[in-house]
PDB file of N, CA and C in Angstrom:
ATOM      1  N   UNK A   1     -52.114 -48.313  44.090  1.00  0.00           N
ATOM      2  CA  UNK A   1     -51.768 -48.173  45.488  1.00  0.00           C
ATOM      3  C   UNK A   1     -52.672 -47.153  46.176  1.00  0.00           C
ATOM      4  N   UNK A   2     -53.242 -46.223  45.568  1.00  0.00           N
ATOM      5  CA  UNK A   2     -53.896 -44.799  46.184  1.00  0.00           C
ATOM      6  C   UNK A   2     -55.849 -45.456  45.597  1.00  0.00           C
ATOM      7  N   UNK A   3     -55.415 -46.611  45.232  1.00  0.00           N
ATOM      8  CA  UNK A   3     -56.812 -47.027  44.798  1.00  0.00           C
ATOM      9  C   UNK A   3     -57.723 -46.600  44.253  1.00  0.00           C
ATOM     10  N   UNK A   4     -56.873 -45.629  42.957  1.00  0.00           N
ATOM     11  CA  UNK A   4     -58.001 -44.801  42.326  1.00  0.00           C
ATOM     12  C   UNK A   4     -58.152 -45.418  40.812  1.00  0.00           C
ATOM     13  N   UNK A   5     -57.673 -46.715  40.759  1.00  0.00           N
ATOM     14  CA  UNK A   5     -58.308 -47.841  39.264  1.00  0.00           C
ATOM     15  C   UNK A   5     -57.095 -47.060  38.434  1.00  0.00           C
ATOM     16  N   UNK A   6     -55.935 -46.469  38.791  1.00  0.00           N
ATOM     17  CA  UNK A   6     -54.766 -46.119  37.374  1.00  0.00           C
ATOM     18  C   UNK A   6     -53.530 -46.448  38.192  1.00  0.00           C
ATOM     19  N   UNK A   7     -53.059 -46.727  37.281  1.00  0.00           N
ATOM     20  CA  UNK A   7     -51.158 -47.402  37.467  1.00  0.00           C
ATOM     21  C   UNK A   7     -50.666 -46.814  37.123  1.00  0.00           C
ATOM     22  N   UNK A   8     -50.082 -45.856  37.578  1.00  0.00           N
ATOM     23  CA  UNK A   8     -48.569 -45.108  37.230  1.00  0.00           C
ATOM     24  C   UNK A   8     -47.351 -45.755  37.044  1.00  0.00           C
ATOM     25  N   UNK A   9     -46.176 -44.814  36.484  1.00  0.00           N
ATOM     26  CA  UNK A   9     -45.304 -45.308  37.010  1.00  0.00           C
ATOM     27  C   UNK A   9     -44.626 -45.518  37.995  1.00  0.00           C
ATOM     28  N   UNK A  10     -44.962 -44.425  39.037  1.00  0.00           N
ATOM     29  CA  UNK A  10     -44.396 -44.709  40.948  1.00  0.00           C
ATOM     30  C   UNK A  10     -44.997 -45.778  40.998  1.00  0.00           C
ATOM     31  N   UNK A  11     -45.993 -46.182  41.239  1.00  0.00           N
ATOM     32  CA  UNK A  11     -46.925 -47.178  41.724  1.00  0.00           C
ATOM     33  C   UNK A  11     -46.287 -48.785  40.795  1.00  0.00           C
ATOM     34  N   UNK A  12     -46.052 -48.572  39.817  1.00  0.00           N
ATOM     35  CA  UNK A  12     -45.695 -49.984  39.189  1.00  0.00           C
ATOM     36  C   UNK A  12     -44.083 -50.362  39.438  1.00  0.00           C
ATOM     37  N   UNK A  13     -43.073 -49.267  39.695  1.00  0.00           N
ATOM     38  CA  UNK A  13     -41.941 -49.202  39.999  1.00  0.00           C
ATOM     39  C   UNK A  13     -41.666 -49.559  41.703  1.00  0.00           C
ATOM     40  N   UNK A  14     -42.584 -49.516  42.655  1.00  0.00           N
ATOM     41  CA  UNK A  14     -42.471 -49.301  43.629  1.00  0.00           C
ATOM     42  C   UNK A  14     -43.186 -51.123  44.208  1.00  0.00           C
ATOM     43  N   UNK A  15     -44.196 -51.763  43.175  1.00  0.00           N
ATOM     44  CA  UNK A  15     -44.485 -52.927  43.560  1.00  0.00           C
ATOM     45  C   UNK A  15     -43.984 -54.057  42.551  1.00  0.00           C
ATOM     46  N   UNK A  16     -43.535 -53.517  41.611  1.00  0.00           N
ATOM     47  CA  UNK A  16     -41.960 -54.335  40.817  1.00  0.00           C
ATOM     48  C   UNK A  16     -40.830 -54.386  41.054  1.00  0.00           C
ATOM     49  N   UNK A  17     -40.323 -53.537  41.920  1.00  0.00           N
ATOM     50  CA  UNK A  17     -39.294 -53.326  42.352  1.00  0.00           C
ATOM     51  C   UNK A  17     -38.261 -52.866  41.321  1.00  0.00           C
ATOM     52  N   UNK A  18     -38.693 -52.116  39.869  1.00  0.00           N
ATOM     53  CA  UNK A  18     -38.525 -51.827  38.740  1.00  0.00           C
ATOM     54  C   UNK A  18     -37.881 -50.377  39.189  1.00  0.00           C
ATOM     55  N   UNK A  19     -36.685 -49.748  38.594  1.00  0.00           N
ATOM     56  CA  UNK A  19     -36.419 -48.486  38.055  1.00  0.00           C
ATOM     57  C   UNK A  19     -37.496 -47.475  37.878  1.00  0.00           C
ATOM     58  N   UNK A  20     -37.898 -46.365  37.850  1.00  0.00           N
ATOM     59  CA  UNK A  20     -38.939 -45.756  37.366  1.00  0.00           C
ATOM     60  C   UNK A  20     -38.544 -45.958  35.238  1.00  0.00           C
ATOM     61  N   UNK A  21     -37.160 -45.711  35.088  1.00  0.00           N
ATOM     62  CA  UNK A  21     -37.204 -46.201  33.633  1.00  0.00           C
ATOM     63  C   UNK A  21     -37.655 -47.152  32.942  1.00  0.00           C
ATOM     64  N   UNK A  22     -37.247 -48.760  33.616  1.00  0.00           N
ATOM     65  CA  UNK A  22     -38.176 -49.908  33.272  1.00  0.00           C
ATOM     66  C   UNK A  22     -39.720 -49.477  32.951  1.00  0.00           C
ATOM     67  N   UNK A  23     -40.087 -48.948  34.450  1.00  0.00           N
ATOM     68  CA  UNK A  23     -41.439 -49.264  34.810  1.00  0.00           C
ATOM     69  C   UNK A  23     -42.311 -47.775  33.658  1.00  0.00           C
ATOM     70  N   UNK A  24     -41.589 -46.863  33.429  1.00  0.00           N
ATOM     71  CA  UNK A  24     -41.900 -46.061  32.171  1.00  0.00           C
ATOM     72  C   UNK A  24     -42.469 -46.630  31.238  1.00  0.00           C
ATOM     73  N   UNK A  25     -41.282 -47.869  30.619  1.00  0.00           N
ATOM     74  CA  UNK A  25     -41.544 -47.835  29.402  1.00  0.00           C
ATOM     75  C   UNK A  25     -42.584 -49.191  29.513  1.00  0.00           C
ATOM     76  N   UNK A  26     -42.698 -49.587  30.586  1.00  0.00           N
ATOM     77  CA  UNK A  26     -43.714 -51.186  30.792  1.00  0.00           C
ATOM     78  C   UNK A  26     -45.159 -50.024  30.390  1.00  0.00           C
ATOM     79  N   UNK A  27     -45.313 -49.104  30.949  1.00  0.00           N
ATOM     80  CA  UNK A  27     -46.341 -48.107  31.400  1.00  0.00           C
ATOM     81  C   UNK A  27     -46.656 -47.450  29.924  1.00  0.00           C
ATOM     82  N   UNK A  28     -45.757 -47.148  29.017  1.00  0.00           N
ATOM     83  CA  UNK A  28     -45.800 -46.524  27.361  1.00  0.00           C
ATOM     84  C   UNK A  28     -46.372 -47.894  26.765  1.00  0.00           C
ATOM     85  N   UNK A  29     -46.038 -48.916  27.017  1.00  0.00           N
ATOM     86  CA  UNK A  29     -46.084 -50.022  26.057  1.00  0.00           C
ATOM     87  C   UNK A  29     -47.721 -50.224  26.091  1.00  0.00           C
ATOM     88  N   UNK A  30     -48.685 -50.102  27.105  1.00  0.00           N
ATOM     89  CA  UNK A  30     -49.996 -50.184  27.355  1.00  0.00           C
ATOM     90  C   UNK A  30     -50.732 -49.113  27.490  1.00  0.00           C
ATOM     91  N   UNK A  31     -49.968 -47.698  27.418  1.00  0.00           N
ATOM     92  CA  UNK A  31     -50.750 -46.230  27.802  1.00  0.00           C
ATOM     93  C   UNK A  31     -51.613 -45.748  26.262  1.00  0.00           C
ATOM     94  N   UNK A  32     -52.490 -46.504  25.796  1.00  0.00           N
ATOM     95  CA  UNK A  32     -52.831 -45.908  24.685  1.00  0.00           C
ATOM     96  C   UNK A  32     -53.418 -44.544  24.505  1.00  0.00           C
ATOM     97  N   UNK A  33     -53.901 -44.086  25.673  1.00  0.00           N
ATOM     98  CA  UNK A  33     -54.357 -42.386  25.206  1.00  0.00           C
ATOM     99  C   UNK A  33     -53.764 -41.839  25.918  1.00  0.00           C
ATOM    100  N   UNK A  34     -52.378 -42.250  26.161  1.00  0.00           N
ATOM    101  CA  UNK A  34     -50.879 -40.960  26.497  1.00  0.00           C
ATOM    102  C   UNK A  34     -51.059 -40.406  27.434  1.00  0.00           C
ATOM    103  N   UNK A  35     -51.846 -41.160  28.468  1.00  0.00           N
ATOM    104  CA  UNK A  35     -51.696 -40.094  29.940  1.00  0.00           C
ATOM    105  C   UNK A  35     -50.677 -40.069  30.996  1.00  0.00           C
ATOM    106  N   UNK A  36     -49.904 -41.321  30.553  1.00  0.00           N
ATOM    107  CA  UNK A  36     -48.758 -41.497  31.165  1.00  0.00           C
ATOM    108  C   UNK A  36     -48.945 -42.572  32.799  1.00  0.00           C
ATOM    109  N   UNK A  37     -50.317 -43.196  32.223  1.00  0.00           N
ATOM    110  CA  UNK A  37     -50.720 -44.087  33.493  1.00  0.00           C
ATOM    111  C   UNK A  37     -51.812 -45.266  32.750  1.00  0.00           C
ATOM    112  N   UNK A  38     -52.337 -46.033  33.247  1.00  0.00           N
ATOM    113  CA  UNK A  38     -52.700 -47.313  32.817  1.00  0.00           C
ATOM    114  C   UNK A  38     -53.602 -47.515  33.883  1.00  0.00           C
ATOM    115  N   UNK A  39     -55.102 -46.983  32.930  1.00  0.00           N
ATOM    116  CA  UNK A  39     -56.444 -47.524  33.507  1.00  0.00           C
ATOM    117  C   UNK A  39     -57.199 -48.755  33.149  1.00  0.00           C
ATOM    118  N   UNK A  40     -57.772 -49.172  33.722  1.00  0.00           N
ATOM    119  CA  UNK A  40     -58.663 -50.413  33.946  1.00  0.00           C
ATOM    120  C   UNK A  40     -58.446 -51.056  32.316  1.00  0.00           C
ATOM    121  N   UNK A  41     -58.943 -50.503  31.399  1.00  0.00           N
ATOM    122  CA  UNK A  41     -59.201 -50.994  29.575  1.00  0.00           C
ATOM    123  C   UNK A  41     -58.198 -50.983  29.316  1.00  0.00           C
ATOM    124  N   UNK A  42     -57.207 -49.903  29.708  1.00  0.00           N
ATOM    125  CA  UNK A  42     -56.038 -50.370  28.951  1.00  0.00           C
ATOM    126  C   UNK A  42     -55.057 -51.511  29.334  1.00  0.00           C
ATOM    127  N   UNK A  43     -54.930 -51.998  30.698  1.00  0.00           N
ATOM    128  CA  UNK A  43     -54.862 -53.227  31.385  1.00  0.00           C
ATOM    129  C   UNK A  43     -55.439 -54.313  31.131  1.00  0.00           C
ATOM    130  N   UNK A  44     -56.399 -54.078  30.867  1.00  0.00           N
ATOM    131  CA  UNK A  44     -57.295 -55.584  30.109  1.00  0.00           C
ATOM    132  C   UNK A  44     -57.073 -55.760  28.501  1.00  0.00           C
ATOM    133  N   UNK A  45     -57.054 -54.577  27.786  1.00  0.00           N
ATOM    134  CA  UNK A  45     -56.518 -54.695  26.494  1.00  0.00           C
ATOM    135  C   UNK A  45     -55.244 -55.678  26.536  1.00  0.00           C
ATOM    136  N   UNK A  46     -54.316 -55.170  27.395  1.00  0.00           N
ATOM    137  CA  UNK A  46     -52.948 -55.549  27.161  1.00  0.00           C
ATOM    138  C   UNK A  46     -52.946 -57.053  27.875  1.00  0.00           C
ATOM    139  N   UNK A  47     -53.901 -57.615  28.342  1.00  0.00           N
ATOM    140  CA  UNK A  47     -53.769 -58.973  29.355  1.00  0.00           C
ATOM    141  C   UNK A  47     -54.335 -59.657  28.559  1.00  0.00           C
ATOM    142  N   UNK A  48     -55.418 -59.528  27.365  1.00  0.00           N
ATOM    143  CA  UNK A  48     -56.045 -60.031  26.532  1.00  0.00           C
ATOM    144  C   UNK A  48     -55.152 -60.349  25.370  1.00  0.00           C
ATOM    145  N   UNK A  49     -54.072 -59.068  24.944  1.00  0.00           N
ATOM    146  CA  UNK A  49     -53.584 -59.497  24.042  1.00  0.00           C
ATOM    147  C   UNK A  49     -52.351 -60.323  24.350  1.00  0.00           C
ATOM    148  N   UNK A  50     -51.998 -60.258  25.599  1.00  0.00           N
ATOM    149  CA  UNK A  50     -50.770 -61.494  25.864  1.00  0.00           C
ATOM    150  C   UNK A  50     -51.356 -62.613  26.040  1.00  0.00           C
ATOM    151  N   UNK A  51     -52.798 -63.156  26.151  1.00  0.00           N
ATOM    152  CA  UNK A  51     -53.347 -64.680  26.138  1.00  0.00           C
ATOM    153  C   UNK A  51     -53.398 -64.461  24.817  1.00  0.00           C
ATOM    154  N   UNK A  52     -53.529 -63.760  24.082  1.00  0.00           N
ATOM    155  CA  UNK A  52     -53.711 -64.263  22.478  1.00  0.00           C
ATOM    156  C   UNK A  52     -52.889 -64.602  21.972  1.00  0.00           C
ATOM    157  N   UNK A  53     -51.780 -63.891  22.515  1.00  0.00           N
ATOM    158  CA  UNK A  53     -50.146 -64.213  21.705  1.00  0.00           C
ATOM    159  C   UNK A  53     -50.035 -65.186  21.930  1.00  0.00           C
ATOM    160  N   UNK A  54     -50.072 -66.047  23.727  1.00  0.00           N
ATOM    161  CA  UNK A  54     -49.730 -67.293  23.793  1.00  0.00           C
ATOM    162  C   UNK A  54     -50.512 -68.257  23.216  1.00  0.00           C
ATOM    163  N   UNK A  55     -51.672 -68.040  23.360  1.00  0.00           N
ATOM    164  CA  UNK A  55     -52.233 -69.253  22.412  1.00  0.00           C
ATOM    165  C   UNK A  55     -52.058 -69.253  20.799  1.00  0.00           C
ATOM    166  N   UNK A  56     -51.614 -68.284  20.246  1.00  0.00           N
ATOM    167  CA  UNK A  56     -50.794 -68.377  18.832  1.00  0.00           C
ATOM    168  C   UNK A  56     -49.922 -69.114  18.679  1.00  0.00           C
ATOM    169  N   UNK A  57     -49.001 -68.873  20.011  1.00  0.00           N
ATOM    170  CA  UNK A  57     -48.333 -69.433  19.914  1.00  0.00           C
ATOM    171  C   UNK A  57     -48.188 -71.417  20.307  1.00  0.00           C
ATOM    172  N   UNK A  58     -49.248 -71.658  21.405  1.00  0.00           N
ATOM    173  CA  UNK A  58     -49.100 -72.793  21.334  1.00  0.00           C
ATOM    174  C   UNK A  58     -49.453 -73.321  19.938  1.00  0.00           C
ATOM    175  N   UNK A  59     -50.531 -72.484  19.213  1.00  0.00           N
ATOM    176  CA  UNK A  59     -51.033 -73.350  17.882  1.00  0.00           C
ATOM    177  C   UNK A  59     -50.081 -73.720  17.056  1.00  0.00           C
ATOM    178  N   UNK A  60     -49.377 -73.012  17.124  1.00  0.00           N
ATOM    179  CA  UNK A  60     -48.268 -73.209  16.269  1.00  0.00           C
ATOM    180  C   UNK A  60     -47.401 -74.363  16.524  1.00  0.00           C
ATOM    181  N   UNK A  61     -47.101 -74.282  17.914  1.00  0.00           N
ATOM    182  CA  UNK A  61     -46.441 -75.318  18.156  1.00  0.00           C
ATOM    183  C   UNK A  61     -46.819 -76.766  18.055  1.00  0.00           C
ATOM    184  N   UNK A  62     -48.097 -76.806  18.176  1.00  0.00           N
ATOM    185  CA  UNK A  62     -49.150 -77.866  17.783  1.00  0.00           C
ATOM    186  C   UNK A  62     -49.065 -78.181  16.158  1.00  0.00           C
ATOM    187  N   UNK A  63     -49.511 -76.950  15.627  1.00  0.00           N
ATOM    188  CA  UNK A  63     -49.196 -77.546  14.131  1.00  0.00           C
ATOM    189  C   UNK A  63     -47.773 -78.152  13.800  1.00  0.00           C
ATOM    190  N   UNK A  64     -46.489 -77.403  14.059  1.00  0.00           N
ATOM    191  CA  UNK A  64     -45.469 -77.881  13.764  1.00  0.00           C
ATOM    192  C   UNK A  64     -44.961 -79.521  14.595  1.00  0.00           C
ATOM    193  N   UNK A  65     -45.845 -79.525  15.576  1.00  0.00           N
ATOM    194  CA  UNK A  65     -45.385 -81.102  16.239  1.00  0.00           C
ATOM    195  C   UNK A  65     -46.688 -82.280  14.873  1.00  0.00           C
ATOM    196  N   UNK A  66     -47.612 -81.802  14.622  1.00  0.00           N
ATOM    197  CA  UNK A  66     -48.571 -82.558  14.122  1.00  0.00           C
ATOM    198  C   UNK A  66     -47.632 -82.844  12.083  1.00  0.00           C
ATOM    199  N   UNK A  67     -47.537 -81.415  11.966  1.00  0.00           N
ATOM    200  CA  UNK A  67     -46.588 -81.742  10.503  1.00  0.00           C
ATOM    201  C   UNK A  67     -45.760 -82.524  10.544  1.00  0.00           C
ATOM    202  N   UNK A  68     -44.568 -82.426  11.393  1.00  0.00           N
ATOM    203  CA  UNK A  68     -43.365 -83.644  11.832  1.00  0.00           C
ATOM    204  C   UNK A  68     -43.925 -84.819  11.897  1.00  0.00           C
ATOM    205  N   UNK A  69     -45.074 -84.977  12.359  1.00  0.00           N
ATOM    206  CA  UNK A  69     -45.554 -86.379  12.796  1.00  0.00           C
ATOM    207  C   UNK A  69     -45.982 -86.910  11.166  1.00  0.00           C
ATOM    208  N   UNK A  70     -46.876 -85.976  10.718  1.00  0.00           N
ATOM    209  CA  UNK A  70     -47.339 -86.121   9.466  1.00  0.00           C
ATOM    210  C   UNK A  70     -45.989 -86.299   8.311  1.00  0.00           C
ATOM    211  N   UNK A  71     -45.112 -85.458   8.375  1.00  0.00           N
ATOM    212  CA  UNK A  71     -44.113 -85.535   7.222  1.00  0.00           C
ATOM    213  C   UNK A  71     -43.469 -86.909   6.860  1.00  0.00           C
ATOM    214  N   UNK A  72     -43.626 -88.330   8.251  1.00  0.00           N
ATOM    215  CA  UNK A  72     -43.108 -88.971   8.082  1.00  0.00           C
ATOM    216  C   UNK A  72     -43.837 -90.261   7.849  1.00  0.00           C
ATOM    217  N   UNK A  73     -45.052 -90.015   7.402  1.00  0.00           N
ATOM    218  CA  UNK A  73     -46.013 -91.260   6.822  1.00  0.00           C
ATOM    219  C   UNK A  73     -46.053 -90.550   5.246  1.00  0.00           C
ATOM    220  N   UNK A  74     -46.343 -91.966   4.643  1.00  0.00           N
ATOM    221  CA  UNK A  74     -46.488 -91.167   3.096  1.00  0.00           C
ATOM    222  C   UNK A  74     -47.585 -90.793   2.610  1.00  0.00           C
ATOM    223  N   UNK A  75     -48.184 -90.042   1.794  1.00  0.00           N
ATOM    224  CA  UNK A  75     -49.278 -89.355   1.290  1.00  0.00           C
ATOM    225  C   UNK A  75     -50.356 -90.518   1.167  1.00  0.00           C
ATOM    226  N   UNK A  76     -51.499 -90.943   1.726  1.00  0.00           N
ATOM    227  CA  UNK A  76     -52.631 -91.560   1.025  1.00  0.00           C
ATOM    228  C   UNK A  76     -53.557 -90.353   0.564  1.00  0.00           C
ATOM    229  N   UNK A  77     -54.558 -91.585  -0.435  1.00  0.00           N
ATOM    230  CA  UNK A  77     -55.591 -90.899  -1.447  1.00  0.00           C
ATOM    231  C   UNK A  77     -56.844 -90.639   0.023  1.00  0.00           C
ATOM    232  N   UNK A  78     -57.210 -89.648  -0.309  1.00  0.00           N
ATOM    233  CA  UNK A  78     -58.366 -89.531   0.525  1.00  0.00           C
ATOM    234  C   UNK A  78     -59.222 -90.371   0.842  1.00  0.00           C
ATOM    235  N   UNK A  79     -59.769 -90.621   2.198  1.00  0.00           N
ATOM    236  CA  UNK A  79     -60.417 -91.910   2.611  1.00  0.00           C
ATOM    237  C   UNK A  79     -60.050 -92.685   2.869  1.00  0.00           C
ATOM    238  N   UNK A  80     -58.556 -92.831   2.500  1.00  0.00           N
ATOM    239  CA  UNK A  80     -57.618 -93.971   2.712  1.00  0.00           C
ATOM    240  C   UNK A  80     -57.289 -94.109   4.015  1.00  0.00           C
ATOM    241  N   UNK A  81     -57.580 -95.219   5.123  1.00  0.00           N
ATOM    242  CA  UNK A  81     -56.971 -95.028   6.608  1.00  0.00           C
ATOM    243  C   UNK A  81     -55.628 -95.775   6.166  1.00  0.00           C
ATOM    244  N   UNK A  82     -54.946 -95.139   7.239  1.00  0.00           N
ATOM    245  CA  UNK A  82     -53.743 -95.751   7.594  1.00  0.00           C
ATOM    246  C   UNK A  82     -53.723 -97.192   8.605  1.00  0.00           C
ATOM    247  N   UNK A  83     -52.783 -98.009   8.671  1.00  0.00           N
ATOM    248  CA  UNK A  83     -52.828 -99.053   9.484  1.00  0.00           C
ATOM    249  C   UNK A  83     -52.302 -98.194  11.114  1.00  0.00           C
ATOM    250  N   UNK A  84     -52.521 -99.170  12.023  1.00  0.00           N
ATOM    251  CA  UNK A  84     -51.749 -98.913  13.287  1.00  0.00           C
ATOM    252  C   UNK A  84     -51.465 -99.537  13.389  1.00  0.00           C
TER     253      UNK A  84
END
């Protein structure tokens, strides 16, 4: 808000409409060198690692729809196509 590239907690509480307690601990969860505010790297750290989570997570969900699909044809020998 004061446009100096760090997020506090006034500043994240005040455009979340968050508690200053919420907006504390949103602010601890990404403050890696404990200043009690959230600059530029540590914002991108933390935006990077929530696209990673989600795409973990779609993989997963991908594998487990592809196994189901798979669990219910029976095993061929390698090379072997299946009919359609």
């Amino acid at each position: 808000m004061d446009r100096n590239g760090l997020l506090t907690v006034d500043e994240l509480s005040s455009v979340l409409g968050e508690d200053n307690e919420s907006a504390a601990k949103m602010i601890q969860s990404a403050d890696k060198n404990g200043d009690g505010q959230i600059c530029f790297d540590e914002f991108l750290d933390l935006w990077l690692k929530r696209e990673e989570d989600e795409q973990q997570e779609l993989t997963k969900d991908v594998q487990q729809a592809l196994k189901a699909t798979q669990d219910n044809q029976p095993d061929l020998p390698p090379g072997a196509a299946r009919k359609k």
